[in-house]
Protein backbone atom coordinates (compact mmCIF):
# COMPACT_ATOMS: atom_id res chain seq x y z
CA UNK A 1 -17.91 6.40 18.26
CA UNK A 2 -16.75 9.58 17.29
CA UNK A 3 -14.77 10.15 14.36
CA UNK A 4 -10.98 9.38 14.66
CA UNK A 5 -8.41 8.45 11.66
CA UNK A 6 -7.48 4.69 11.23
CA UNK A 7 -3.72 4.40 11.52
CA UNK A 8 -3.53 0.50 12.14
CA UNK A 9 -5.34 -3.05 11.55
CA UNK A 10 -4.73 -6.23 13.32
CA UNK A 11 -6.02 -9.57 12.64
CA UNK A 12 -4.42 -12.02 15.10
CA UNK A 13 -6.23 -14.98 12.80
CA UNK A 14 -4.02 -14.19 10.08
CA UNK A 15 -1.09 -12.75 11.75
CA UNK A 16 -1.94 -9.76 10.28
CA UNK A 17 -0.57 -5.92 12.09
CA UNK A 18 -0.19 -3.50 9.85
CA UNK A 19 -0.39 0.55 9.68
CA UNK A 20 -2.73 1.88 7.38
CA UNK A 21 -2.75 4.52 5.05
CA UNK A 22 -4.76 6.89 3.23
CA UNK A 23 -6.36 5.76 0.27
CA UNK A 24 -9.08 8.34 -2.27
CA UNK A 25 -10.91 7.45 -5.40
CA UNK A 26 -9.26 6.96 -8.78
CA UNK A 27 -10.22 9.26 -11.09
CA UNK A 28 -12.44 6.26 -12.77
CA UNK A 29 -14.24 6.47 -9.61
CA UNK A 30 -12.73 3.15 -8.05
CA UNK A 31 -11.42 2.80 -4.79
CA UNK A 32 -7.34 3.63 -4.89
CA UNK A 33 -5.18 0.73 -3.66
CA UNK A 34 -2.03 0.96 -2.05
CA UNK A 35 1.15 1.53 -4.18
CA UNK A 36 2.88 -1.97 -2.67
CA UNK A 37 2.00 -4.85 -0.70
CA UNK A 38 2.28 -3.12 3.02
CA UNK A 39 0.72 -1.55 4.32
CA UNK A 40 -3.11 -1.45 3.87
CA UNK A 41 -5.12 1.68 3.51
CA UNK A 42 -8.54 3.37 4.56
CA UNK A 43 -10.82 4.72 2.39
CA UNK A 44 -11.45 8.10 3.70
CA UNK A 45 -13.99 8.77 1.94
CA UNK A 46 -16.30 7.03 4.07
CA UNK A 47 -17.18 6.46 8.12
CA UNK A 48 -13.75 6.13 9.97
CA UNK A 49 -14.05 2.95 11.87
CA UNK A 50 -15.97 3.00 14.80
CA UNK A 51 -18.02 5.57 13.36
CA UNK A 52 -21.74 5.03 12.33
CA UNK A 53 -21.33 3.06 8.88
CA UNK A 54 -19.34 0.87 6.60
CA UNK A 55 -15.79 1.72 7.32
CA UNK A 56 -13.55 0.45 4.30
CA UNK A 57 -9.71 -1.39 4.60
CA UNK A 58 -8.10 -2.56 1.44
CA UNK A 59 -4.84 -4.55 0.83
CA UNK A 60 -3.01 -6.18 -1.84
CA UNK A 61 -3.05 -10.25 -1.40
CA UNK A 62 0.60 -10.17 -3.00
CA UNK A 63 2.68 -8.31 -4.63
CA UNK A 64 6.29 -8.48 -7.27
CA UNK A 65 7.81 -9.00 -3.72
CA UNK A 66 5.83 -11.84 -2.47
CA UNK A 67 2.91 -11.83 -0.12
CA UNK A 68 1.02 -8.95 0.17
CA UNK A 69 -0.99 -7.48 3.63
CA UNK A 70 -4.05 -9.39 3.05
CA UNK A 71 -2.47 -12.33 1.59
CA UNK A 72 -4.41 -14.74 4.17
CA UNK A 73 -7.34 -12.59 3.84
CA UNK A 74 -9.81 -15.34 2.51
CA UNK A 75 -8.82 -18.10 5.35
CA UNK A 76 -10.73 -15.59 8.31
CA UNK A 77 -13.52 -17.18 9.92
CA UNK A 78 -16.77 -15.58 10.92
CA UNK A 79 -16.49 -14.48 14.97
CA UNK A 80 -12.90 -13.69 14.22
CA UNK A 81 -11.66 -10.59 15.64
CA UNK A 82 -10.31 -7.43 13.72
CA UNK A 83 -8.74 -4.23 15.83
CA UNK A 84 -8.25 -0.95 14.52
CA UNK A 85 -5.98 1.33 16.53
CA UNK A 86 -6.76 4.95 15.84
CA UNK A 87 -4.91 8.19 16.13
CA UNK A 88 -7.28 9.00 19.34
CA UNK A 89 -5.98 6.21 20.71
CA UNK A 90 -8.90 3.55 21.37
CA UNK A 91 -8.86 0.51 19.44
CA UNK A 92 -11.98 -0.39 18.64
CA UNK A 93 -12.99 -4.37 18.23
CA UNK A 94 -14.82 -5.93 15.24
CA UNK A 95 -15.86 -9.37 14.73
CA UNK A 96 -16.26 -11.02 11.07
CA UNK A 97 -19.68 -11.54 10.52
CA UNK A 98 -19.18 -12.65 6.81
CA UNK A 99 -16.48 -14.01 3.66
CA UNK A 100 -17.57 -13.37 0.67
CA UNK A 101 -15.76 -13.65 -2.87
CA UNK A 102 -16.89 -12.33 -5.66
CA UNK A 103 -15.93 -11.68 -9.44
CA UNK A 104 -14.78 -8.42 -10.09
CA UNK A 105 -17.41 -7.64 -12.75
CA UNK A 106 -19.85 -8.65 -9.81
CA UNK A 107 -18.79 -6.58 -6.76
CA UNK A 108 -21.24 -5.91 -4.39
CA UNK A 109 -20.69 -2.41 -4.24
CA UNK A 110 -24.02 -1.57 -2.42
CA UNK A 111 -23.63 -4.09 0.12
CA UNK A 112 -19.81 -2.79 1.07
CA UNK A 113 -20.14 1.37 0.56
CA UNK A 114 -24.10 1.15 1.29
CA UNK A 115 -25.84 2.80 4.56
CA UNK A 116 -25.76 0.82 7.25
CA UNK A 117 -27.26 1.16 11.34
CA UNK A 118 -24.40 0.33 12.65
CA UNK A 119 -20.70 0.59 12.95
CA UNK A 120 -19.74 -2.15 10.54
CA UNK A 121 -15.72 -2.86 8.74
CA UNK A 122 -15.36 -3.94 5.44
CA UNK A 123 -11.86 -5.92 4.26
CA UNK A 124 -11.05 -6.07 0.44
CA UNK A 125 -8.36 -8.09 -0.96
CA UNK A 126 -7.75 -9.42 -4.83
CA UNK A 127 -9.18 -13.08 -4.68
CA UNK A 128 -9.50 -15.98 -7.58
CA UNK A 129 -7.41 -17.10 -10.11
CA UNK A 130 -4.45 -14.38 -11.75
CA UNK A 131 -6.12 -13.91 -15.29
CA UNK A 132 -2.39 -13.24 -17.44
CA UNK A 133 -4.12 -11.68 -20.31
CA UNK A 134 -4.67 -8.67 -18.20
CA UNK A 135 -2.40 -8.92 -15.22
CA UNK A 136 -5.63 -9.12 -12.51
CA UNK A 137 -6.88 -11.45 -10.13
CA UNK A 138 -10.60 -12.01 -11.38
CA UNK A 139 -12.71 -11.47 -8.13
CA UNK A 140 -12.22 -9.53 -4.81
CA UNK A 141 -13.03 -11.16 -1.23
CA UNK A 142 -14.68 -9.30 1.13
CA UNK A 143 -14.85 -9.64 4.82
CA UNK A 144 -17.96 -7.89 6.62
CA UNK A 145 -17.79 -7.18 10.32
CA UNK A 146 -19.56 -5.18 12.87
CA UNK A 147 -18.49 -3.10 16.26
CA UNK A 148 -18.56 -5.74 18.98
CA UNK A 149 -16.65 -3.23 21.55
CA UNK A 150 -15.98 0.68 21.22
CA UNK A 151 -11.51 1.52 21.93
């Protein structure tokens, strides 16, 4: 598909509908994450979904407020479905292909920024167990899908 800006992700699964916004790198050179727990945001800084490529969502799994975007995140199942409208209008389909946690000193960068021959979706949430002594979750899950149908 031709290139078109993400401006929402659904995940009937997990009740999840949400409109996405733009997220860069930190000046570390980590992905940004969104300022609150809605909505979720696209790294544009990569394929826009639909595109040739791994197309990148992230979203908080909670926040001070309570549940965040992704908060079911971890409980998708592989064949599940993931839409992205875009501001051209088509919505393409996805279907989960993989669920993967891992800890955060461990992420498989390669596998979720990496060239791929296809039109592929990666989810990222916070995952594990909330490690006080530095107010972080200790590993990230990851959901991997691919294009199943163009919008």
């Amino acid at each position: 598909m031709a290139a078109s800006v993400p401006v929402r992700v659904e995940i009937p699964a997990i009740g999840v509908d949400s409109e996405l916004m733009r997220l860069g790198l930190q000046d570390d050179g980590t992905l940004e994450v969104p300022p609150a727990g809605f909505p979720a945001g696209w790294y544009d800084g990569g394929p826009t979904p639909g595109e040739l490529g791994p197309a990148v969502i992230a979203g908080h799994v909670d926040w001070t407020t309570g549940p965040g975007v992704f908060f079911d995140l971890a409980q998708v199942a592989v064949g599940d479905e993931i839409r992205v409208g875009r501001a051209d209008g088509t919505v393409p389909v996805f279907a989960v292909t993989a669920v993967e946690e891992h800890a955060k000193d461990e992420f498989p960068t390669a596998a979720v920024y990496g060239d791929i021959d296809h039109a592929g979706l990666r989810l990222i949430t916070c995952g594990g167990d909330w490690d006080r002594s530095v107010s972080h979750y200790t590993a990230n899950v990851v959901v991997f899908a691919e294009l199943v149908r163009p919008g």
